[in-house]
C-alpha atoms as a PDB file:
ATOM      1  CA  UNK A   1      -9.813 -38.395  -3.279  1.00  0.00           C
ATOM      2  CA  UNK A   2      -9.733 -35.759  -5.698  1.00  0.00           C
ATOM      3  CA  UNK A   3     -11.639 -36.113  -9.055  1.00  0.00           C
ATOM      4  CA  UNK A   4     -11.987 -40.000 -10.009  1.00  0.00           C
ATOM      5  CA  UNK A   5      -7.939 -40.758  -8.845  1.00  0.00           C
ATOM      6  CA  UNK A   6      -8.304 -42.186  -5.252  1.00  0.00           C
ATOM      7  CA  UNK A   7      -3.802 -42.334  -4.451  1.00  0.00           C
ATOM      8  CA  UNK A   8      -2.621 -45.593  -3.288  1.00  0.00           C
ATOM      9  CA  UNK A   9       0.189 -46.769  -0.854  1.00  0.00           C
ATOM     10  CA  UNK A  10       2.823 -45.710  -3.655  1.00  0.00           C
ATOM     11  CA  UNK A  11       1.226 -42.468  -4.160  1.00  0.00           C
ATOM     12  CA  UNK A  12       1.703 -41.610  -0.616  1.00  0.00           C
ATOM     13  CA  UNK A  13       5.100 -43.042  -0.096  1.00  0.00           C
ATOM     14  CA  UNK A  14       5.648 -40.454  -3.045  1.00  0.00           C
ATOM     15  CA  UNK A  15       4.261 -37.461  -1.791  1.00  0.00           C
ATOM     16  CA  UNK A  16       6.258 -38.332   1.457  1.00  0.00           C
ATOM     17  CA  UNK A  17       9.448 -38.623  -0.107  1.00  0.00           C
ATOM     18  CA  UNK A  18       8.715 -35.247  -2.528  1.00  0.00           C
ATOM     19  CA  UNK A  19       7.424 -33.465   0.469  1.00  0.00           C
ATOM     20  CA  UNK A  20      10.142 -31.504   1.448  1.00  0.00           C
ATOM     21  CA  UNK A  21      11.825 -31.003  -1.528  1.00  0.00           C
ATOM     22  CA  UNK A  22      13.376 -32.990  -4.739  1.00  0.00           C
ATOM     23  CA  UNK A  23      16.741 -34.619  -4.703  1.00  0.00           C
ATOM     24  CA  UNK A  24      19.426 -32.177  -5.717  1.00  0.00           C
ATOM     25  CA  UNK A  25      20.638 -33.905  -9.050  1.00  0.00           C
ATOM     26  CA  UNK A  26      20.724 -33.859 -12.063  1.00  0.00           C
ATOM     27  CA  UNK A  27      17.947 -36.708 -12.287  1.00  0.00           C
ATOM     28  CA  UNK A  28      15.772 -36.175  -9.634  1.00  0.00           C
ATOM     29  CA  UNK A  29      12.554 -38.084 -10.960  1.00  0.00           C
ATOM     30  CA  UNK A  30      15.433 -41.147 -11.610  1.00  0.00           C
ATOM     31  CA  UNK A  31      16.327 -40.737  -7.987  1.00  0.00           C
ATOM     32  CA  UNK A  32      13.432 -40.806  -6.133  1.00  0.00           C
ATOM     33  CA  UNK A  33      12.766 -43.721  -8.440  1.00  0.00           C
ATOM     34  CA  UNK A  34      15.744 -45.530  -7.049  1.00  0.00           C
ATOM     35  CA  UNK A  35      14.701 -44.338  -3.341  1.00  0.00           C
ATOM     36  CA  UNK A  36      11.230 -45.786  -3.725  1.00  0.00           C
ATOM     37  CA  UNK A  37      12.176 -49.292  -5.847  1.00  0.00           C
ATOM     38  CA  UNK A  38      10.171 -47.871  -8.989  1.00  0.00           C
ATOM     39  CA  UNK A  39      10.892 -47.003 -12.725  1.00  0.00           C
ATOM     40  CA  UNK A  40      11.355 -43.229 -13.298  1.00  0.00           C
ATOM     41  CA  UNK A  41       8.765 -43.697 -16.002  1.00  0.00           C
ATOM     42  CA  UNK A  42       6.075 -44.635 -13.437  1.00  0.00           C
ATOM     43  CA  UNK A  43       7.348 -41.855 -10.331  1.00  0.00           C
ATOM     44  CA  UNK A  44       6.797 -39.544 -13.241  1.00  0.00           C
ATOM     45  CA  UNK A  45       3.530 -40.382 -14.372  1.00  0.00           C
ATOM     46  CA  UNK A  46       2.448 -40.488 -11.104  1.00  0.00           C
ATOM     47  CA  UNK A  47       3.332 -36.646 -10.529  1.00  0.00           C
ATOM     48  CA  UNK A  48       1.748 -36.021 -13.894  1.00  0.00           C
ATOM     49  CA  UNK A  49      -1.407 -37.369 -12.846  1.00  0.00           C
ATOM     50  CA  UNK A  50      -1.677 -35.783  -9.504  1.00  0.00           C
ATOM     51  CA  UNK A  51      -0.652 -32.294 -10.764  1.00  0.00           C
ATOM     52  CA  UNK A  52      -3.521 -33.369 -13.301  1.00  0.00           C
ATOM     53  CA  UNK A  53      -6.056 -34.330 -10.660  1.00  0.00           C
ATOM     54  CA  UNK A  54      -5.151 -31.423  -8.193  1.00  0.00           C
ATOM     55  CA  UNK A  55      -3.754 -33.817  -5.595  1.00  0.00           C
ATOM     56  CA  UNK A  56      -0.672 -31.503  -6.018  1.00  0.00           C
ATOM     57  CA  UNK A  57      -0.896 -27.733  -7.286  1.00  0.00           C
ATOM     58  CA  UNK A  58       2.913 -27.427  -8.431  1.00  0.00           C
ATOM     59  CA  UNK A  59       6.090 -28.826  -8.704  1.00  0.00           C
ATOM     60  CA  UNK A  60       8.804 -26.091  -8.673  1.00  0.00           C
ATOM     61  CA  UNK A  61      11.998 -24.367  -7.384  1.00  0.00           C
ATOM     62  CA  UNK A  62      11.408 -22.385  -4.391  1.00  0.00           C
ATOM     63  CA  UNK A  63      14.510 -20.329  -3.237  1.00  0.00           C
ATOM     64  CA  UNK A  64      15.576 -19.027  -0.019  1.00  0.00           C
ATOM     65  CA  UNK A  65      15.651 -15.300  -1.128  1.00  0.00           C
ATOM     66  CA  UNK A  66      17.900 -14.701   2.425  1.00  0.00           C
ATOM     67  CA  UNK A  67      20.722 -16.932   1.329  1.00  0.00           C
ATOM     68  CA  UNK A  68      20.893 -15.362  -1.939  1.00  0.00           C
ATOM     69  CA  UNK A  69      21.300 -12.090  -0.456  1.00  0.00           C
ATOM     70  CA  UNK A  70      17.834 -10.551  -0.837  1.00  0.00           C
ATOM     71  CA  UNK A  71      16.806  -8.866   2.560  1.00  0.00           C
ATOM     72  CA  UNK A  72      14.220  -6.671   1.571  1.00  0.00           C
ATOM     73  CA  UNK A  73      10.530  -7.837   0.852  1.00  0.00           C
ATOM     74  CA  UNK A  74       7.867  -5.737  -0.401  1.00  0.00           C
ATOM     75  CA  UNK A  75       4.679  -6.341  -1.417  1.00  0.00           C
ATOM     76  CA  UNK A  76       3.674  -3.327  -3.457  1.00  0.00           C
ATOM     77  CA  UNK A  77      -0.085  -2.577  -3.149  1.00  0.00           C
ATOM     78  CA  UNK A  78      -1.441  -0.447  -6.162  1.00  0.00           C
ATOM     79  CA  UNK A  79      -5.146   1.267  -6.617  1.00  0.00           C
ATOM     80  CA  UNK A  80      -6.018   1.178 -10.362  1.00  0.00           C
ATOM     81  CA  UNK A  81      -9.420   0.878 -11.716  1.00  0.00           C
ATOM     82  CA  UNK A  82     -10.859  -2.656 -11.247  1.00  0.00           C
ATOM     83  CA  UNK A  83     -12.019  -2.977 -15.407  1.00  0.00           C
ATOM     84  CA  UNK A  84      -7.628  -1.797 -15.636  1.00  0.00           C
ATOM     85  CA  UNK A  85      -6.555  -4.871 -13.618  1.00  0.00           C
ATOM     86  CA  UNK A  86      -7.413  -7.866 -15.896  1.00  0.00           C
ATOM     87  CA  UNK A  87      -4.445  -5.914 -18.351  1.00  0.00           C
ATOM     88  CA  UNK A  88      -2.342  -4.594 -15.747  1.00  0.00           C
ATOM     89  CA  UNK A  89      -1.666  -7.242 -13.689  1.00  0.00           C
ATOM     90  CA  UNK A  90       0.094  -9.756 -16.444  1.00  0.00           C
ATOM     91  CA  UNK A  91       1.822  -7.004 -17.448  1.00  0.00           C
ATOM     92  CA  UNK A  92       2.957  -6.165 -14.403  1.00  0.00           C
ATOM     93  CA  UNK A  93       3.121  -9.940 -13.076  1.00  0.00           C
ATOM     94  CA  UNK A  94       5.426 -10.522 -16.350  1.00  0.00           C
ATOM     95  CA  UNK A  95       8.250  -8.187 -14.975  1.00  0.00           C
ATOM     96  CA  UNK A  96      11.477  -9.959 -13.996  1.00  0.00           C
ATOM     97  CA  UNK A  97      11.710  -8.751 -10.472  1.00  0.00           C
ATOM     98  CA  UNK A  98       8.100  -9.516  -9.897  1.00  0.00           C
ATOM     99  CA  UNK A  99       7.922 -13.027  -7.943  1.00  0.00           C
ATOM    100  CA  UNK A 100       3.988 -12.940  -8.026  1.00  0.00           C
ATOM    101  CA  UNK A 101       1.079 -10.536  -8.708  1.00  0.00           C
ATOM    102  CA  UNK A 102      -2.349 -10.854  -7.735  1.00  0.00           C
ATOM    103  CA  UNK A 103      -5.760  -8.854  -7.840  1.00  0.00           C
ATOM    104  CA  UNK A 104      -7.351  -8.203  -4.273  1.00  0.00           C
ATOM    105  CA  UNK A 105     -10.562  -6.842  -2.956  1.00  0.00           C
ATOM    106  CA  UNK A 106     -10.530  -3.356  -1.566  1.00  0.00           C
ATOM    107  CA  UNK A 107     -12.103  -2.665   1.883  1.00  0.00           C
ATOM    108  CA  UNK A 108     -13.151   0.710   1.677  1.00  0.00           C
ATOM    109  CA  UNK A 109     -13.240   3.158   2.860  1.00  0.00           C
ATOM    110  CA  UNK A 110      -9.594   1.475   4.963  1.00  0.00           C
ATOM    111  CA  UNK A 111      -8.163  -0.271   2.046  1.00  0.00           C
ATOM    112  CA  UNK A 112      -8.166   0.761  -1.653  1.00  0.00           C
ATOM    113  CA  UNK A 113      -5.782  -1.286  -3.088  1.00  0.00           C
ATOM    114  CA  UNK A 114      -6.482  -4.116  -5.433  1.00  0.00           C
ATOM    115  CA  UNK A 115      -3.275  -5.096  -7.473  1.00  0.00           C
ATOM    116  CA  UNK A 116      -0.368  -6.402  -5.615  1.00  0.00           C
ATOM    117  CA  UNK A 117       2.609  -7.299  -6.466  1.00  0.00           C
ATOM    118  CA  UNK A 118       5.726  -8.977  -4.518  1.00  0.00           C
ATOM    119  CA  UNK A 119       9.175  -7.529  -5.243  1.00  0.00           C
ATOM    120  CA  UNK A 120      12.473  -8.437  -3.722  1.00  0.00           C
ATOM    121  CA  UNK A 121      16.065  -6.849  -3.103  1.00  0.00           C
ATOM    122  CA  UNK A 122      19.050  -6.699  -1.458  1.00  0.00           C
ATOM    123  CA  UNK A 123      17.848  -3.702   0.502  1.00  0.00           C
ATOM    124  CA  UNK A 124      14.346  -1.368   1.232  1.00  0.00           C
ATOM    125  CA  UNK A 125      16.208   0.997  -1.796  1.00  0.00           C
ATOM    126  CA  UNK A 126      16.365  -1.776  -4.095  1.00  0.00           C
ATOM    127  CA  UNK A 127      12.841  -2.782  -3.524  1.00  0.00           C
ATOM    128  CA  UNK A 128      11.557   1.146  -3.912  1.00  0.00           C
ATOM    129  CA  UNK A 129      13.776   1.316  -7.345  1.00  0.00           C
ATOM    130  CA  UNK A 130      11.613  -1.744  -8.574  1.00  0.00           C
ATOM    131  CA  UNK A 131       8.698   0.004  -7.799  1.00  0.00           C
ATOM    132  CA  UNK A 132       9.142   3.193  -9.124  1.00  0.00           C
ATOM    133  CA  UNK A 133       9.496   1.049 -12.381  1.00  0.00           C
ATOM    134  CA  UNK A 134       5.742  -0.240 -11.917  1.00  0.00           C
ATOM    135  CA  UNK A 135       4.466   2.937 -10.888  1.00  0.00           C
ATOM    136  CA  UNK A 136       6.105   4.097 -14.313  1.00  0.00           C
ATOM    137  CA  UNK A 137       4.896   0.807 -16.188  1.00  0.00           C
ATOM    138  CA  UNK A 138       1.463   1.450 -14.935  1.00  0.00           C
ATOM    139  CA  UNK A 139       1.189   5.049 -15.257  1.00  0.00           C
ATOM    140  CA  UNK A 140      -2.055   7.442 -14.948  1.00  0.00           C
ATOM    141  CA  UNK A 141      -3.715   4.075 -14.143  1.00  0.00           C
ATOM    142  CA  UNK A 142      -2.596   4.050 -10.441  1.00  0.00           C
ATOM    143  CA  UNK A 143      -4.339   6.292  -8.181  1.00  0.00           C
ATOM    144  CA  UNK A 144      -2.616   5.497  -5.036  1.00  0.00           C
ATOM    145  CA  UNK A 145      -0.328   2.768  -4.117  1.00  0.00           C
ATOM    146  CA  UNK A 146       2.088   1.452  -1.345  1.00  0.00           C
ATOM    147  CA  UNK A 147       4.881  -1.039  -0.493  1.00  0.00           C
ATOM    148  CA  UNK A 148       4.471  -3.176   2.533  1.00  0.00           C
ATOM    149  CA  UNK A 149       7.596  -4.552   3.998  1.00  0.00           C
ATOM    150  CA  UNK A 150       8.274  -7.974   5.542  1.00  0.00           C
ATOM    151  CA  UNK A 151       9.270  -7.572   9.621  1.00  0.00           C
ATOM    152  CA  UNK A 152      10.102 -11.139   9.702  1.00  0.00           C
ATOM    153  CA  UNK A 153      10.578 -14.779   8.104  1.00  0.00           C
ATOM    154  CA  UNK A 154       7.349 -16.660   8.271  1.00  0.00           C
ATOM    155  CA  UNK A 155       8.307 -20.996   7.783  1.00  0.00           C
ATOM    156  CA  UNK A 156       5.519 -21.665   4.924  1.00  0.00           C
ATOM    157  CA  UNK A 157       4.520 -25.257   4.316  1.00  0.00           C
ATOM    158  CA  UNK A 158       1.657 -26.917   3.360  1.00  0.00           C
ATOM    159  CA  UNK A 159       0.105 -29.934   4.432  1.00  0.00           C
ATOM    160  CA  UNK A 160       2.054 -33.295   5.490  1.00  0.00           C
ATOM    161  CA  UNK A 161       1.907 -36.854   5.371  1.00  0.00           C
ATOM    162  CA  UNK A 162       3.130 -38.536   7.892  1.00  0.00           C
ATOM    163  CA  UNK A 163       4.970 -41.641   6.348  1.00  0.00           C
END
């Protein structure tokens, strides 16, 4: 239970059926409806309310960046002034070829970075154009920075229910 909203049987027979993905249609909510003998009115106020209650964090596309061509994953690392970040990292976040950006601790005297941000290309020179575009968005503000590449495809999920 999460909050005051305990889910029921046709909460989880939801979440199971949403689980790995929506229904590739125009009318998704209408066919998961159909799928689960409900009205698309009540499948989507059911989402609502567990996006609203935390029982989910998200509902949203996530594409396979290596069947659209994109090979090349770096997570930029940056060292700017921790009172800079709060600005920076929006601004930086906001950038088109930025698919997330986040503040870290450092772990001196090993680590000194504390703004990262993800960018993704069709190749390593791709990537290091995109980040010579931060490192010129951020300016004097970065002291040091980095790009860490990805060595291989991790399968990310979160948790199950088994139906």
């Amino acid at each position: 239970m999460t909050g005051r909203y305990r889910l029921d049987a046709t909460d989880r027979r939801l979440i199971v059926a949403t689980q790995n993905g929506l229904p590739l249609c125009a009318r998704p909510y209408h066919a998961l409806a159909e799928t689960l003998d409900l009205p698309p009115e009540d499948v989507m106020a059911r989402l609502r309310r567990m996006l609203k209650t935390g029982i989910i964090r998200r509902i949203g596309a996530v594409p396979n960046h290596y069947r659209l061509g994109i090979r090349a994953n770096g997570m930029s690392v940056w060292d700017v002034a921790d009172e800079a970040v709060a600005e920076l990292g929006p601004r930086i976040g906001a950038l088109d070829f930025v698919s997330h950006c986040y503040r870290r601790p450092r772990h001196l005297p090993v680590w000194p970075y504390n703004l990262f941000a993800m960018v993704h290309g069709r190749n390593r020179a791709e990537v290091e154009e995109k980040v010579a575009v931060i490192a010129q968005d951020l300016g004097p503000a970065v002291r040091a920075h980095d790009v860490l590449y990805s060595t291989r495809l991790l399968k990310k999920t979160g948790l199950r229910l088994v139906a």
